[in-house]
Protein backbone atom coordinates (compact mmCIF):
# COMPACT_ATOMS: atom_id res chain seq x y z
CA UNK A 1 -42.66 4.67 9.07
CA UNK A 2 -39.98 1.72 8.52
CA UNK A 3 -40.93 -0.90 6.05
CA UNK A 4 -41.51 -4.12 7.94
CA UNK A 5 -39.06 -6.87 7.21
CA UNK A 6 -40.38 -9.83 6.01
CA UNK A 7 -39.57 -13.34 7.60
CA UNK A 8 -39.28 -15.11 4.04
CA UNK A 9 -37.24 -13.93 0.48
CA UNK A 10 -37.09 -16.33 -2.76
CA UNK A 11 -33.11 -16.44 -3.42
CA UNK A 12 -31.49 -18.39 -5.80
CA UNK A 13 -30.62 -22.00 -4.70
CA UNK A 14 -27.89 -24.00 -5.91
CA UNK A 15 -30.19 -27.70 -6.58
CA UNK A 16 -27.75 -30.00 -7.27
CA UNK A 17 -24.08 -30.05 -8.45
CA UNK A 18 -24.22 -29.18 -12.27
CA UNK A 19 -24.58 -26.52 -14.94
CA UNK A 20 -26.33 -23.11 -15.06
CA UNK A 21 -29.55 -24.66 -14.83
CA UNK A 22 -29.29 -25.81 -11.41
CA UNK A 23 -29.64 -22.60 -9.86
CA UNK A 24 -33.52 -22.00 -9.26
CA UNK A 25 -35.66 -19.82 -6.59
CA UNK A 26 -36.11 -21.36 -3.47
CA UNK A 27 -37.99 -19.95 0.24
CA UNK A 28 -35.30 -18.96 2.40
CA UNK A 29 -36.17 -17.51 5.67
CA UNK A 30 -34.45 -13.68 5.95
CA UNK A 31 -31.60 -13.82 7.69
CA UNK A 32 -31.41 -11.82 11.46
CA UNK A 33 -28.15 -9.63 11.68
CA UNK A 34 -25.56 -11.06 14.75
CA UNK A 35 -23.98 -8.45 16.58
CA UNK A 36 -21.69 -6.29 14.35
CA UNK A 37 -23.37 -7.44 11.73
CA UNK A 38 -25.90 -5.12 8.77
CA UNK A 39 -29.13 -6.26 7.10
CA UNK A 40 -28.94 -5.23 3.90
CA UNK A 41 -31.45 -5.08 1.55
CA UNK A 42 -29.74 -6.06 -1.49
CA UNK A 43 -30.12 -4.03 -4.80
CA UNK A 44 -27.62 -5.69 -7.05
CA UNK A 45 -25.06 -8.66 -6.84
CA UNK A 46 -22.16 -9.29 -8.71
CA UNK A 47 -21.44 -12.70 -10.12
CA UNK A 48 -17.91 -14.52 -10.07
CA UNK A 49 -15.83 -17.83 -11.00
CA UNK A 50 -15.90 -19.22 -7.20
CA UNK A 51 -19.86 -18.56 -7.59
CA UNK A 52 -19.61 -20.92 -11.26
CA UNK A 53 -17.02 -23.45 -9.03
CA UNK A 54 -19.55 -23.52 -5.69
CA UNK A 55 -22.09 -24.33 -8.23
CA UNK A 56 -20.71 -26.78 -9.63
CA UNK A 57 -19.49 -29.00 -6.56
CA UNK A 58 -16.00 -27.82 -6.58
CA UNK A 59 -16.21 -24.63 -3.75
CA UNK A 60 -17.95 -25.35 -0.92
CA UNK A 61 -18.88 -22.44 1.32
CA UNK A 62 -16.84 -21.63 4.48
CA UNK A 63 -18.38 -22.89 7.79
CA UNK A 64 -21.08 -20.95 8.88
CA UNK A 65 -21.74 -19.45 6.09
CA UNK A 66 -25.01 -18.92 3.59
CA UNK A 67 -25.26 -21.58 1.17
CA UNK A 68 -26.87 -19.38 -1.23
CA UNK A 69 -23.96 -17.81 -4.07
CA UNK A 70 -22.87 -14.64 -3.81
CA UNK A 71 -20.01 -12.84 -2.49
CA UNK A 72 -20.86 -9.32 -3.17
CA UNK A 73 -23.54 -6.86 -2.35
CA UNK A 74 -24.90 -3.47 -2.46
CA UNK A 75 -27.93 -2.44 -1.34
CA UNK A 76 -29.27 -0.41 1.75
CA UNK A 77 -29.02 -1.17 5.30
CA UNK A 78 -32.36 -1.79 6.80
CA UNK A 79 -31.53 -3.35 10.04
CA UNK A 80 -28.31 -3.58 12.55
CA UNK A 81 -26.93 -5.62 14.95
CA UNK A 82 -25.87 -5.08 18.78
CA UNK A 83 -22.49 -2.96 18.54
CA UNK A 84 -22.92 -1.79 15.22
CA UNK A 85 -21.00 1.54 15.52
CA UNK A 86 -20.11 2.82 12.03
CA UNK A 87 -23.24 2.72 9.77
CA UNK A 88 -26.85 3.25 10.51
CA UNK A 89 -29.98 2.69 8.94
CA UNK A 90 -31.19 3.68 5.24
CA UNK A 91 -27.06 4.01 4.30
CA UNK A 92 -26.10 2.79 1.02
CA UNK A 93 -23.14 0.17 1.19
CA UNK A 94 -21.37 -1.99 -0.81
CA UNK A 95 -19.91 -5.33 1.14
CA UNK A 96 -17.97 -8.20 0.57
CA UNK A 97 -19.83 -11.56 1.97
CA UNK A 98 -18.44 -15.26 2.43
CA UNK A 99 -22.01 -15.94 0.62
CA UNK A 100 -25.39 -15.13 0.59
CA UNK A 101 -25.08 -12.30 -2.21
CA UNK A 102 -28.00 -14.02 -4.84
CA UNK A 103 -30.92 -12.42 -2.49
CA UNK A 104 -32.73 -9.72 -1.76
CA UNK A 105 -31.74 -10.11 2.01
CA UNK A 106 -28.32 -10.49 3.36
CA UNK A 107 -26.27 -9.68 6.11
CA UNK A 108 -22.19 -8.70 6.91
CA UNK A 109 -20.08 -7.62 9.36
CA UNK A 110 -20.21 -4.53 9.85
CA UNK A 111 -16.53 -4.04 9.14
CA UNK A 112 -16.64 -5.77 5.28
CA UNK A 113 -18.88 -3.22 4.28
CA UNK A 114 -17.96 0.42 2.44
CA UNK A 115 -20.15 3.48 1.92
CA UNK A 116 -20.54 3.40 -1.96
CA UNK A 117 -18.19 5.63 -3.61
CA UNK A 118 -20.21 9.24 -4.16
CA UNK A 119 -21.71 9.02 -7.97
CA UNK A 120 -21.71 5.19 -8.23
CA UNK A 121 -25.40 3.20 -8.33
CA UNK A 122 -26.09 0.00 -7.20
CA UNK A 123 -24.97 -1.68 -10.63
CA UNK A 124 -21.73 -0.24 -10.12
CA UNK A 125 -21.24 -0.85 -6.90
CA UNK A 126 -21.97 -4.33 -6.92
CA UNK A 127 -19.20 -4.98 -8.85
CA UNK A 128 -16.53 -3.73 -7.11
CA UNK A 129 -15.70 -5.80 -3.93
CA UNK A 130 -14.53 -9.17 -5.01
CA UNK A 131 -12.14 -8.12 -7.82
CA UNK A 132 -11.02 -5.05 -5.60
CA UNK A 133 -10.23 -6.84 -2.47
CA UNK A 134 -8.82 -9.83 -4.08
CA UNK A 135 -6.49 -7.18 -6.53
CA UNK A 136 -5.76 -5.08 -3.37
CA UNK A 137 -4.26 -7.82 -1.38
CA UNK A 138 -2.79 -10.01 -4.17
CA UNK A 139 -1.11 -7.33 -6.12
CA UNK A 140 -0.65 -4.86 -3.95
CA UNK A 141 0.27 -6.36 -0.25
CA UNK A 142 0.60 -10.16 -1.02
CA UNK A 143 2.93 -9.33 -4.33
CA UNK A 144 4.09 -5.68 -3.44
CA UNK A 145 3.42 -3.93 -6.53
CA UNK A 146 6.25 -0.87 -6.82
CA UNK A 147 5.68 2.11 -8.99
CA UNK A 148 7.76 1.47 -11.96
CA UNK A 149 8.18 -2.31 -12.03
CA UNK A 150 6.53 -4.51 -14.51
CA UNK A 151 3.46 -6.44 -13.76
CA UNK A 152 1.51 -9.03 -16.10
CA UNK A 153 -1.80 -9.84 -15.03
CA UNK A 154 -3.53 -13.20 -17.19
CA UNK A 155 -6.91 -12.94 -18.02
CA UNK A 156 -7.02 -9.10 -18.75
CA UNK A 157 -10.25 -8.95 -19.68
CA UNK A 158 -11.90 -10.59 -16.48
CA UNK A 159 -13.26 -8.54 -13.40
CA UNK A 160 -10.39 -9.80 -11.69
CA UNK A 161 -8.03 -8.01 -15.03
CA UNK A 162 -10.01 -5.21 -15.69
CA UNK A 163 -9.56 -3.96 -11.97
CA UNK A 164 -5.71 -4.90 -11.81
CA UNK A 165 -4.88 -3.24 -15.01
CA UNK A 166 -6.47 -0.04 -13.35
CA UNK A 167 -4.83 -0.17 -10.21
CA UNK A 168 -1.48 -0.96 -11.70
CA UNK A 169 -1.49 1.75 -13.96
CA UNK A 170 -2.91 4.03 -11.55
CA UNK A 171 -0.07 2.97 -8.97
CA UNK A 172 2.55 3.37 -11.39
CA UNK A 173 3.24 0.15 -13.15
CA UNK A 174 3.89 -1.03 -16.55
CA UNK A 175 1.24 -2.84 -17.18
CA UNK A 176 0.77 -6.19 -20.23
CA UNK A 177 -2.39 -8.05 -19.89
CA UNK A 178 -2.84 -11.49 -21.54
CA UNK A 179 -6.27 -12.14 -23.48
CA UNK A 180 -8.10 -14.33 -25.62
CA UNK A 181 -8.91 -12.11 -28.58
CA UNK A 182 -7.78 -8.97 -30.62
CA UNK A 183 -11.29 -7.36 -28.89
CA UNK A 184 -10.43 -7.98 -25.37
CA UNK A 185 -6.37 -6.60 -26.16
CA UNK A 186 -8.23 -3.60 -27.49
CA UNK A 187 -10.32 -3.06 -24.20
CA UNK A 188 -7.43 -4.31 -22.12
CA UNK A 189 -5.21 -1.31 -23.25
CA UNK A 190 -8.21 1.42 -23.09
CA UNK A 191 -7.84 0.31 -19.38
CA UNK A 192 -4.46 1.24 -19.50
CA UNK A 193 -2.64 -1.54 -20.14
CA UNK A 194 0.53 -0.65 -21.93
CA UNK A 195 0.90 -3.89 -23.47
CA UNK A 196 -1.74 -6.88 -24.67
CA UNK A 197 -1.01 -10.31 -25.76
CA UNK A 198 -3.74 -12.24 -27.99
CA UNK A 199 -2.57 -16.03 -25.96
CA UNK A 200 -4.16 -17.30 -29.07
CA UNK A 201 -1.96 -15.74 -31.64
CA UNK A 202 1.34 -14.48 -29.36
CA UNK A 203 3.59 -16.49 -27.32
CA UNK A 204 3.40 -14.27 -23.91
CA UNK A 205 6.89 -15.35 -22.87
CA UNK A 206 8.73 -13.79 -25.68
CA UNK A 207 6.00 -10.63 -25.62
CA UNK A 208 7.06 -10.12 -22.37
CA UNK A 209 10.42 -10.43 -23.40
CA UNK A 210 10.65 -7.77 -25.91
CA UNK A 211 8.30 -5.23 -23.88
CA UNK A 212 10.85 -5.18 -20.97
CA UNK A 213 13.77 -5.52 -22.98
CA UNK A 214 14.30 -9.06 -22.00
CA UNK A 215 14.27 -8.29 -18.49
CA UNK A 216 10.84 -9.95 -17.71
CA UNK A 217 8.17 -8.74 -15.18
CA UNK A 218 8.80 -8.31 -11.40
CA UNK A 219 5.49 -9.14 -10.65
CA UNK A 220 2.78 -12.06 -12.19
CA UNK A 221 -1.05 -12.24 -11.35
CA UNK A 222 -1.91 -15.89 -12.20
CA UNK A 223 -5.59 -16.92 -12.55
CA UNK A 224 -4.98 -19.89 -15.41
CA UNK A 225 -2.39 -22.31 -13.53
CA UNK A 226 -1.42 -25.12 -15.63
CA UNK A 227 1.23 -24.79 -18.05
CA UNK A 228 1.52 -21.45 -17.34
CA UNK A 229 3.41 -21.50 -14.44
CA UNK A 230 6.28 -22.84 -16.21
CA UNK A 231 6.03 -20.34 -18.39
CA UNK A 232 5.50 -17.83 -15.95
CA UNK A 233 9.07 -18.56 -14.23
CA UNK A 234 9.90 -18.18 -17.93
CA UNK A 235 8.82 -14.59 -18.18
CA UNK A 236 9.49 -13.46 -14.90
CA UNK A 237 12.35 -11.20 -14.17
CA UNK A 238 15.57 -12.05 -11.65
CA UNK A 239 13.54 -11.71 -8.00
CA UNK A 240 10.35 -11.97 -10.02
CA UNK A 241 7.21 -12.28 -7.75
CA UNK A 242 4.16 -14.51 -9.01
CA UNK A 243 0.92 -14.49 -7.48
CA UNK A 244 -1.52 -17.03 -7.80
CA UNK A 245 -5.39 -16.71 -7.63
CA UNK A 246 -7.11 -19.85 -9.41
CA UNK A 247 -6.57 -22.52 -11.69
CA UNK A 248 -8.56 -22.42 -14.86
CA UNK A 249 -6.08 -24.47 -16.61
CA UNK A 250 -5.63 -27.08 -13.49
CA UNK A 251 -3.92 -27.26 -10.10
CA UNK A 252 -1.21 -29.66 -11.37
CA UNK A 253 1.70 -29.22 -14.03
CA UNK A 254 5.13 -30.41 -14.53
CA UNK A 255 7.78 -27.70 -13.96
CA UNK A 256 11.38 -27.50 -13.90
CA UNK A 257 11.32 -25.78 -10.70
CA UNK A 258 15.27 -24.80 -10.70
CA UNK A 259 14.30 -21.67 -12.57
CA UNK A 260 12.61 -20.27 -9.12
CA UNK A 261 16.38 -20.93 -7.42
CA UNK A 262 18.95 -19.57 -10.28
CA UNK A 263 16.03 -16.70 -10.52
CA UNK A 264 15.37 -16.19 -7.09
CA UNK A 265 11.51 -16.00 -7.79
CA UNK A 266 8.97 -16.25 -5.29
CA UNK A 267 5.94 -18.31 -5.63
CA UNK A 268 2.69 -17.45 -3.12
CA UNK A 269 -0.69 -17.71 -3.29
CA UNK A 270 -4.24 -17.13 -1.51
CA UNK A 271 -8.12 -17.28 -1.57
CA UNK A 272 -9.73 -14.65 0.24
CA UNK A 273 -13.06 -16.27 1.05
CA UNK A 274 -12.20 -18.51 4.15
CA UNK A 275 -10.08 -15.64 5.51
CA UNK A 276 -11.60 -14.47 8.82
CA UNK A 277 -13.64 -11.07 9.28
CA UNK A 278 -10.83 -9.14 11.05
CA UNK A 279 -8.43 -9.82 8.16
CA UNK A 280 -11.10 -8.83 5.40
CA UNK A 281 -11.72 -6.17 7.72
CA UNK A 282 -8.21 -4.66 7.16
CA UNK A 283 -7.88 -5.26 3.30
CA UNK A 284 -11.19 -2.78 3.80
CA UNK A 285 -9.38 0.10 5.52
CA UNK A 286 -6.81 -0.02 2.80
CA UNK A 287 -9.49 0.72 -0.05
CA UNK A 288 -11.09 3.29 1.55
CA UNK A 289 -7.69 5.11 2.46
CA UNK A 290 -6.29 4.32 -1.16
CA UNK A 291 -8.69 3.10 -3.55
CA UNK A 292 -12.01 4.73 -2.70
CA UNK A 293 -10.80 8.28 -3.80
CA UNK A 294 -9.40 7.01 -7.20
CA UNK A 295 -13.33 5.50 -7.74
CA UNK A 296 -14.98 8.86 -6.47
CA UNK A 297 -12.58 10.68 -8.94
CA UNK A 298 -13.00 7.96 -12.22
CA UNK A 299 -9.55 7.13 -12.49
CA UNK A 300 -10.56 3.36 -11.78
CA UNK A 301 -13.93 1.97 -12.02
CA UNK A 302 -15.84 -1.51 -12.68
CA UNK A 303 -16.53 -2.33 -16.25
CA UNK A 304 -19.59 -4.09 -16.46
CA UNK A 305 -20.26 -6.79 -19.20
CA UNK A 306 -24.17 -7.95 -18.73
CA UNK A 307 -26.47 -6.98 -15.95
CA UNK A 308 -29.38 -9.95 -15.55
CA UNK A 309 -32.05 -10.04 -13.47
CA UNK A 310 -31.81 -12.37 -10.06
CA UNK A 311 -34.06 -14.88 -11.40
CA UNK A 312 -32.13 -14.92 -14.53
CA UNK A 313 -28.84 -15.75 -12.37
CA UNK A 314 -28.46 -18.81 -14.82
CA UNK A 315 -28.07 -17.16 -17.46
CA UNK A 316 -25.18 -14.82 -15.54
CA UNK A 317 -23.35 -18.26 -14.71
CA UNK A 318 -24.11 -19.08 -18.89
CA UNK A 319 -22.45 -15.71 -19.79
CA UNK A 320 -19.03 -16.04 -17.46
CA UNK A 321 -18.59 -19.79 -18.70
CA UNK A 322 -18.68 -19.10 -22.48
CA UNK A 323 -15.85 -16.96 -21.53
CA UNK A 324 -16.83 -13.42 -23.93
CA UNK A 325 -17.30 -10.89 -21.12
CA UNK A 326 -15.20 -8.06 -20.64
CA UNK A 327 -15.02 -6.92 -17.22
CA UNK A 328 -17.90 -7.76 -14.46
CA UNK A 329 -21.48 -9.51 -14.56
CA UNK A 330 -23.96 -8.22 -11.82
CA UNK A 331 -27.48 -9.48 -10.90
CA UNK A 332 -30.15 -6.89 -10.32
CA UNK A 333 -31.64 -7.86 -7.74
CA UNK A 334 -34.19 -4.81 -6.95
């Protein structure tokens, strides 16, 4: 016989606008699956920098959806929706969600959601959706990643690095990763990186310039913003492509932008949260077809940092600020 599913979960709350400590357990009434939509009973969820910026005032939620943090999930679905026509009950999924994920109830369309990769538990596959969709269609589609060009991706060490290191290399690239220690270079090249740059100690711009022979990189994944997208034009090659993602280091900076015209560079950009279903939907497709055999076989994989219990999500949000993980930070939630 089915468990019965309750009316009422404790999920983690975002208070107020603040720190860590804001987030706190709060009765939220279990959410009821639309059509195409999955109930999933949520085993794990990973934690991420728009989940720190909602938190803190600075990323509201898309309209219509949860206020609770959280944009990925894996867990078991427990209940469907009118239509539903790919997935049935008790199958294990992993999903991307517009929010929701810091709960043991939570529901997606039908079409955001993935069978877990064969061999992979809930840790695991709780922290592959956000960095793998966002890598998928920012490297890969939005900045058409080539087998054989050069691609520098900031912030190696991140779940957002960790995952495009993998799935450059494995695609063919030649891969330099910028981090923030000697450490993180070390992990960022047992990824498969075939270059790292300590930012702290290295100038990136004339690393890059001596690993591709003073060519530059065709392609740049940007999560830092700042001054570094001067110097980005700086160390991208002639028809360069940069990509970017967030701004740690601020959305403004001077920039002599006649380097994009006598380069011919191309500047673009995108958040993936606000994007409708269908388009999620299709970034989906592509990981199964391409992605989800290089997880089954180990060739890529999520590196997890810290795993913390869902009433511990605080301390999560403590860990990604201080800014020492290496790779992703998940929330069990079971």
């Amino acid at each position: 016989m089915a468990e019965k599913i309750p009316t009422t979960m404790m999920a983690i709350e975002i208070t107020r606008p603040g720190g860590p400590l804001v987030l706190k357990p709060g009765k939220r009434a279990v959410p009821e699956p639309n059509p195409g939509e999955l109930l999933i009973q949520v085993r794990s969820a990973g934690v991420n920098r728009p989940d720190v910026l909602q938190r803190q005032g600075h990323y509201p939620p898309p309209a219509g959806a949860s206020d609770i943090p959280g944009l990925e999930i894996a867990g078991d679905i427990i209940a469907i929706g009118e239509g539903v026509t790919r997935f049935r009950i008790g199958e294990r999924i992993t999903a991307l969600v517009a929010g929701g994920g810091y709960a043991p109830y939570c529901t997606v369309h039908e079409t955001n959601a993935l069978p877990i990769p064969a061999g992979y538990g809930y840790i695991e596959a709780a922290a592959i959706p956000e960095t793998y969709f966002t890598v998928w269609h920012n490297v890969f589609e939005r900045g058409a990643l080539q087998s054989g060009e050069a691609f520098l991706v900031h912030g190696g060490s991140s779940g957002i690095g960790t995952t495009a290191i993998q799935l450059a290399s494995a695609f063919g690239a030649y891969v330099i990763a910028t981090a923030g220690s000697d450490d993180k270079c070390e992990a960022c090249l047992k990824l498969g990186a075939d270059r790292a740059i300590n930012y702290r100690t290295e100038d990136f711009v004339a690393a890059v310039k001596e690993a591709t022979g003073g060519k530059g990189v065709n392609l740049i994944l940007d999560m830092v913003g700042g001054d570094y997208i001067e110097r980005n034009y700086e160390a991208a090659a002639l028809d360069g492509r940069i990509v970017q993602i967030a701004f740690l280091n601020g959305a403004k900076a001077t920039t002599d932008v006649s380097k994009l015209m006598v380069k011919r560079l191309t500047h673009t950009g995108s958040t993936l949260r606000n994007r409708p279903v269908e388009f999620k939907a299709g970034i989906a497709r592509e990981l199964e077809l391409k992605v989800w055999p290089l997880l089954v076989e180990r060739r890529v994989a999520p590196v997890i940092d810290m795993v913390y219990p869902l009433h511990e999500a605080w301390r999560a949000h403590e860990r990604m600020e201080d800014g020492h993980h290496i790779g992703k930070i998940v929330l069990d939630v079971s």
